[in-house]
PDB file of N, CA and C in Angstrom:
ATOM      1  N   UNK A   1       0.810  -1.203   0.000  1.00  0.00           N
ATOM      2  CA  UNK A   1       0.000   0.000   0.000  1.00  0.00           C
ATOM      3  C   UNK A   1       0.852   1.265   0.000  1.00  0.00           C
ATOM      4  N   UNK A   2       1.663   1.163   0.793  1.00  0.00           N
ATOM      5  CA  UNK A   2       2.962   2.194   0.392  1.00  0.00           C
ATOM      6  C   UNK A   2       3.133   3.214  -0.742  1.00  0.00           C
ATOM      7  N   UNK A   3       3.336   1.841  -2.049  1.00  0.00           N
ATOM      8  CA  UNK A   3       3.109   2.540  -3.505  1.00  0.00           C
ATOM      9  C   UNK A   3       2.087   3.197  -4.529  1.00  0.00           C
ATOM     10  N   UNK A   4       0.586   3.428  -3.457  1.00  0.00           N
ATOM     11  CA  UNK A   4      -0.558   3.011  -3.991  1.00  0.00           C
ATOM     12  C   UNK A   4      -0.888   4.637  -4.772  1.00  0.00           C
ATOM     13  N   UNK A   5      -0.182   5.493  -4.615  1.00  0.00           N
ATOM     14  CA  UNK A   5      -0.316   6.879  -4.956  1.00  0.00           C
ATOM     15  C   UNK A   5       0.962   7.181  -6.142  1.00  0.00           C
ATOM     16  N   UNK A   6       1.433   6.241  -6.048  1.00  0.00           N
ATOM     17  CA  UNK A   6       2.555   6.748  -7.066  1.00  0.00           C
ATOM     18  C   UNK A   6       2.235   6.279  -8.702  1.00  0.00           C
ATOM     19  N   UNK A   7       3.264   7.456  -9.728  1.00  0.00           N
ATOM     20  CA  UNK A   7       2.247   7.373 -10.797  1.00  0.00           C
ATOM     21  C   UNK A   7       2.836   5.566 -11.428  1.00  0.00           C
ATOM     22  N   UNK A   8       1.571   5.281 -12.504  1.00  0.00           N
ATOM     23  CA  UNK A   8       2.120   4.081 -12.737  1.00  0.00           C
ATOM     24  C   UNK A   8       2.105   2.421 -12.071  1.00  0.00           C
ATOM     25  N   UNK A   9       1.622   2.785 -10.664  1.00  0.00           N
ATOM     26  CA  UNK A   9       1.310   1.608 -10.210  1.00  0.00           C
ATOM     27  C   UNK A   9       0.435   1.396 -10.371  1.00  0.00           C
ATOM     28  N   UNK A  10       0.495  -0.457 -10.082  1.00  0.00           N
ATOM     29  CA  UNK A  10      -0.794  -1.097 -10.247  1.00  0.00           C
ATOM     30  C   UNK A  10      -0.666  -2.283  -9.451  1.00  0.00           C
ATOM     31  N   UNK A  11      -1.687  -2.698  -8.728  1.00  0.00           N
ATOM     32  CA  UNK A  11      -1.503  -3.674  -7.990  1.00  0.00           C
ATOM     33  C   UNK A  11      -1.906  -4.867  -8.741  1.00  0.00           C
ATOM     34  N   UNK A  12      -1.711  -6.231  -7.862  1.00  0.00           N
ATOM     35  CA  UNK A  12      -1.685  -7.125  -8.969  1.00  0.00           C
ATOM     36  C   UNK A  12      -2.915  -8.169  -8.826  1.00  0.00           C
ATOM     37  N   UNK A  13      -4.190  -7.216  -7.551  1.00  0.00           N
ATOM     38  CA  UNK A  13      -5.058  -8.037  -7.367  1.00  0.00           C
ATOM     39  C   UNK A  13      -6.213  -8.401  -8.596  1.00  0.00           C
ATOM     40  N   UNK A  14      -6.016  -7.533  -9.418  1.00  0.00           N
ATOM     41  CA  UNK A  14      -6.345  -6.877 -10.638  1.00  0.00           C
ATOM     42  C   UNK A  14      -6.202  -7.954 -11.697  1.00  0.00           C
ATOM     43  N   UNK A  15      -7.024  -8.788 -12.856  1.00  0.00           N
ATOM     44  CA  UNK A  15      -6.113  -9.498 -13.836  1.00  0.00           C
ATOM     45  C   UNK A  15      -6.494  -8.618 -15.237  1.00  0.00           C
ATOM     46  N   UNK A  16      -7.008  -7.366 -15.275  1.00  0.00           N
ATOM     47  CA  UNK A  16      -7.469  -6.992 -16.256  1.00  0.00           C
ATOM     48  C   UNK A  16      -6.012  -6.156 -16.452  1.00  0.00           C
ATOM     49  N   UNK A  17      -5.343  -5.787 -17.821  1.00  0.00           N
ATOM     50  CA  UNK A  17      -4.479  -5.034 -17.931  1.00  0.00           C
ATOM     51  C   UNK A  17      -4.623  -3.940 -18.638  1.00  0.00           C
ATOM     52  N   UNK A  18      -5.931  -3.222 -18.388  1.00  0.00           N
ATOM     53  CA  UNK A  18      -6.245  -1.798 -18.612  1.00  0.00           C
ATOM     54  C   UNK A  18      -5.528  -1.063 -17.599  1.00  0.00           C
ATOM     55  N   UNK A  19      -5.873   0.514 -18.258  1.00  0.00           N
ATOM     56  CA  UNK A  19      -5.293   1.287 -17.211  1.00  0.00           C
ATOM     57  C   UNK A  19      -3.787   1.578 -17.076  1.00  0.00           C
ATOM     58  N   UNK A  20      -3.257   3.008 -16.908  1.00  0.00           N
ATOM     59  CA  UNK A  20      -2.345   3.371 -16.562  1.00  0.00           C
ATOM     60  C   UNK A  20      -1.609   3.122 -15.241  1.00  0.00           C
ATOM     61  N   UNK A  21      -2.260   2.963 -14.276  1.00  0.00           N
ATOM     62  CA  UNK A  21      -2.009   3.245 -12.466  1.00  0.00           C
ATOM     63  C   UNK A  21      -1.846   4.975 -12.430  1.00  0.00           C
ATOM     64  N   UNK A  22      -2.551   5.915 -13.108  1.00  0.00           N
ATOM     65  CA  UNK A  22      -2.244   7.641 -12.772  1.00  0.00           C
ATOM     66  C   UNK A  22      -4.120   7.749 -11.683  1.00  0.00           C
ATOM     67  N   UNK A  23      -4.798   7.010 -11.829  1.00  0.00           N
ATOM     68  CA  UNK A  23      -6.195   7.778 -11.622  1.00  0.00           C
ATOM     69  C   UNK A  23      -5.624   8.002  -9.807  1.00  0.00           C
ATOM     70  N   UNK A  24      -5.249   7.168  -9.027  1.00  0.00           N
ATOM     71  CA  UNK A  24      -5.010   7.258  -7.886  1.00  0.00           C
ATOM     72  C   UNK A  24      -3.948   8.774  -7.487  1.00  0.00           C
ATOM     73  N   UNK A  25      -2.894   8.542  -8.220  1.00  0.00           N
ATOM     74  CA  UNK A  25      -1.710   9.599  -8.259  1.00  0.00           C
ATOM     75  C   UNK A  25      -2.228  10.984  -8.573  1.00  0.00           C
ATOM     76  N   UNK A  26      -3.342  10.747  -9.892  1.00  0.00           N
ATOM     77  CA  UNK A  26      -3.956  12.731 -10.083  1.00  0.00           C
ATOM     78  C   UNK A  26      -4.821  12.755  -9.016  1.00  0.00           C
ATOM     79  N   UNK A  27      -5.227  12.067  -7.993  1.00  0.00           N
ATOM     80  CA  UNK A  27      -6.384  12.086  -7.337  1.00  0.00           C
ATOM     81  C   UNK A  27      -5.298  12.827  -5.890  1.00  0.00           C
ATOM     82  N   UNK A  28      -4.452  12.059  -5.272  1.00  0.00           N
ATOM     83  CA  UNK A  28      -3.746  12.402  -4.429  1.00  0.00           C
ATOM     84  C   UNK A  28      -2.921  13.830  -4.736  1.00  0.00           C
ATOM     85  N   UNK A  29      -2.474  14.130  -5.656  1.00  0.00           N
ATOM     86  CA  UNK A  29      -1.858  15.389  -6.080  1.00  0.00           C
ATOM     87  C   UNK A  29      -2.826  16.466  -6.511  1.00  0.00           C
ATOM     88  N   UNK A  30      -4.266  16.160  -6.445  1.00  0.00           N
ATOM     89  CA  UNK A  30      -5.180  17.673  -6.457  1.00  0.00           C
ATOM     90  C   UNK A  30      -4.759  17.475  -5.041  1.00  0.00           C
ATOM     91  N   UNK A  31      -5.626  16.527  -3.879  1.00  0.00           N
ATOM     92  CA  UNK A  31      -5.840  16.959  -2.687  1.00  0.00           C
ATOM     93  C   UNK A  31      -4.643  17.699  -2.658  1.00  0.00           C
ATOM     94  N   UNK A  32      -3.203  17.413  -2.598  1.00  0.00           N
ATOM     95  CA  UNK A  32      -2.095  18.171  -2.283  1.00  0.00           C
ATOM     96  C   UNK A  32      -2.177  19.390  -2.401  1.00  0.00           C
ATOM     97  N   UNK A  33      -2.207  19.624  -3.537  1.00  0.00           N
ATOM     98  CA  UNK A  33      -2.388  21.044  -4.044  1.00  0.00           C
ATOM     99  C   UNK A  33      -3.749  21.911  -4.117  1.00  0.00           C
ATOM    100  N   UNK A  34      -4.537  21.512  -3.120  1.00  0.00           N
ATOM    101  CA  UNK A  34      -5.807  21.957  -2.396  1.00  0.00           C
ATOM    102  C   UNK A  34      -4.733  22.131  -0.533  1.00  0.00           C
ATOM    103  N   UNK A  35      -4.222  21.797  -0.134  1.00  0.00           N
ATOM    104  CA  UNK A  35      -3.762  21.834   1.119  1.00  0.00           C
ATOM    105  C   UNK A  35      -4.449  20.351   2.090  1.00  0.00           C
ATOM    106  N   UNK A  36      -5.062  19.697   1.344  1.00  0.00           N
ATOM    107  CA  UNK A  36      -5.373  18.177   1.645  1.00  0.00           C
ATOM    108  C   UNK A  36      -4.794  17.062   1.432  1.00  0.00           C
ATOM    109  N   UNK A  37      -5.680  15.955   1.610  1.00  0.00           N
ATOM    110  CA  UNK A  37      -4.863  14.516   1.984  1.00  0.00           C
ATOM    111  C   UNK A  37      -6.052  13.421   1.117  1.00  0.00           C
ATOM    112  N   UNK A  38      -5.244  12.629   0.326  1.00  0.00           N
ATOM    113  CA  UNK A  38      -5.976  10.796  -0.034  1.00  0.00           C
ATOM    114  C   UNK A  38      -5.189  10.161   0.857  1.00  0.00           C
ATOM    115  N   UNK A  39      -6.137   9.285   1.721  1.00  0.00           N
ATOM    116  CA  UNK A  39      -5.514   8.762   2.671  1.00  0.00           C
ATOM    117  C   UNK A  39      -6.126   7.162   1.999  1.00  0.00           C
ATOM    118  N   UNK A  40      -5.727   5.789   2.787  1.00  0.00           N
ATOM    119  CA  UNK A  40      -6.433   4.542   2.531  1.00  0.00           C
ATOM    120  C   UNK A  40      -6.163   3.810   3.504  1.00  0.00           C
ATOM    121  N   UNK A  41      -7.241   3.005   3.867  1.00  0.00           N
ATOM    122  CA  UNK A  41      -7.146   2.014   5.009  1.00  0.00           C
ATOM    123  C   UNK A  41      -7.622   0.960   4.645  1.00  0.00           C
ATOM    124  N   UNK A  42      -7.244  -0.427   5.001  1.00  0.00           N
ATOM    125  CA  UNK A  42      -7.781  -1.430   4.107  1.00  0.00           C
ATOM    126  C   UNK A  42      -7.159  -3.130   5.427  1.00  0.00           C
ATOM    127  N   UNK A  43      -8.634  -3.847   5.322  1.00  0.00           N
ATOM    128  CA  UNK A  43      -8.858  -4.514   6.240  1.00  0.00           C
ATOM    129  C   UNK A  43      -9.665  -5.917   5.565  1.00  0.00           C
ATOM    130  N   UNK A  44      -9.736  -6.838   6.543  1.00  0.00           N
ATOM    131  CA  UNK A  44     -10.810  -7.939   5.642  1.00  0.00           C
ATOM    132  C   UNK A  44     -11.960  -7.700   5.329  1.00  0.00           C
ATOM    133  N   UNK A  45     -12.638  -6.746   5.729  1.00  0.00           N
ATOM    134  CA  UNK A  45     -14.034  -6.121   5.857  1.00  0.00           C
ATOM    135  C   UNK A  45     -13.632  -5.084   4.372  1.00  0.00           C
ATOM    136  N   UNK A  46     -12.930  -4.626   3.856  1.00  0.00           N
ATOM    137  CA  UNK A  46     -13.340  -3.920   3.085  1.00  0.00           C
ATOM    138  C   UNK A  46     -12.076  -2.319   2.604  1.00  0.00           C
ATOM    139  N   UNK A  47     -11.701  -2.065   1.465  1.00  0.00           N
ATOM    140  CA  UNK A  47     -10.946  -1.070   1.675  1.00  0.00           C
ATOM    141  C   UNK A  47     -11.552   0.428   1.944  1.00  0.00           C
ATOM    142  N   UNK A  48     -10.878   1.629   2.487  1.00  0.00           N
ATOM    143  CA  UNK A  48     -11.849   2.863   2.417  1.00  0.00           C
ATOM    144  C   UNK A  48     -10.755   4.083   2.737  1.00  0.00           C
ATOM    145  N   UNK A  49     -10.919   4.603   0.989  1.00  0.00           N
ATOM    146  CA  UNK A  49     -10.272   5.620   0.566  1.00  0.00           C
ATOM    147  C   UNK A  49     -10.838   6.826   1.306  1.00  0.00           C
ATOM    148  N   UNK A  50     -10.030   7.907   1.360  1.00  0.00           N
ATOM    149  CA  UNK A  50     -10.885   9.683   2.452  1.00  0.00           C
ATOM    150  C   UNK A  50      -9.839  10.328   1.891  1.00  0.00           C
ATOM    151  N   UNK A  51     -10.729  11.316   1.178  1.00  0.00           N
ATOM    152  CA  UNK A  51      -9.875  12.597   0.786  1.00  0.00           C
ATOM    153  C   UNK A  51     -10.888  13.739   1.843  1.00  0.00           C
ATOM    154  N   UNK A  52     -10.077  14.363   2.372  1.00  0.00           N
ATOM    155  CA  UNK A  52     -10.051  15.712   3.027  1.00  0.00           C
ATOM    156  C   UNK A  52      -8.842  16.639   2.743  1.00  0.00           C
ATOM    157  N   UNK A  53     -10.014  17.540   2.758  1.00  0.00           N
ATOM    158  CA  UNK A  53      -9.474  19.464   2.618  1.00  0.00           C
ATOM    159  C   UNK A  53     -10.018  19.929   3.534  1.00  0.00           C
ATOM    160  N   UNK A  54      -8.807  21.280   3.579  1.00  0.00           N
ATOM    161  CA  UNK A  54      -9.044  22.091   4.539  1.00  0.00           C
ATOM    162  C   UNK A  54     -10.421  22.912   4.219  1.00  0.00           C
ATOM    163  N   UNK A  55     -11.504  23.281   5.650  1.00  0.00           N
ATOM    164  CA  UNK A  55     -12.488  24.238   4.703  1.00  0.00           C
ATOM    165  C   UNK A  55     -11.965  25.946   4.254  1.00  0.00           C
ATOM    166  N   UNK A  56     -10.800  26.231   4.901  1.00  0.00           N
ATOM    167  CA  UNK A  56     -10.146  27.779   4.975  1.00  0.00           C
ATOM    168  C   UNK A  56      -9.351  27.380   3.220  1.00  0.00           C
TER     169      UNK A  56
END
């Protein structure tokens, strides 16, 4: 999970070989450049992505 924001990755739970690995990376680099965060947490129950911004 480490790599999960960087451009180009792709994990390998995946067998379809569409896709770049960027949708995660442009997603994390607006929040950035909003003064926010893509964060991810991920468990047997289920993964769960949270982007927050500041409201100022």
């Amino acid at each position: 999970m480490d790599k999960l924001f960087e451009p180009f990755f792709r994990g390998k739970a995946r067998a379809s070989k569409q896709g770049l690995g960027l949708g995660l990376y442009i997603a994390s680099q607006i929040a950035k450049a909003h003064g926010g965060a893509l964060t991810v947490a991920s468990n047997s129950a289920g993964t769960r992505f949270t982007f927050s911004m500041p409201l100022a």
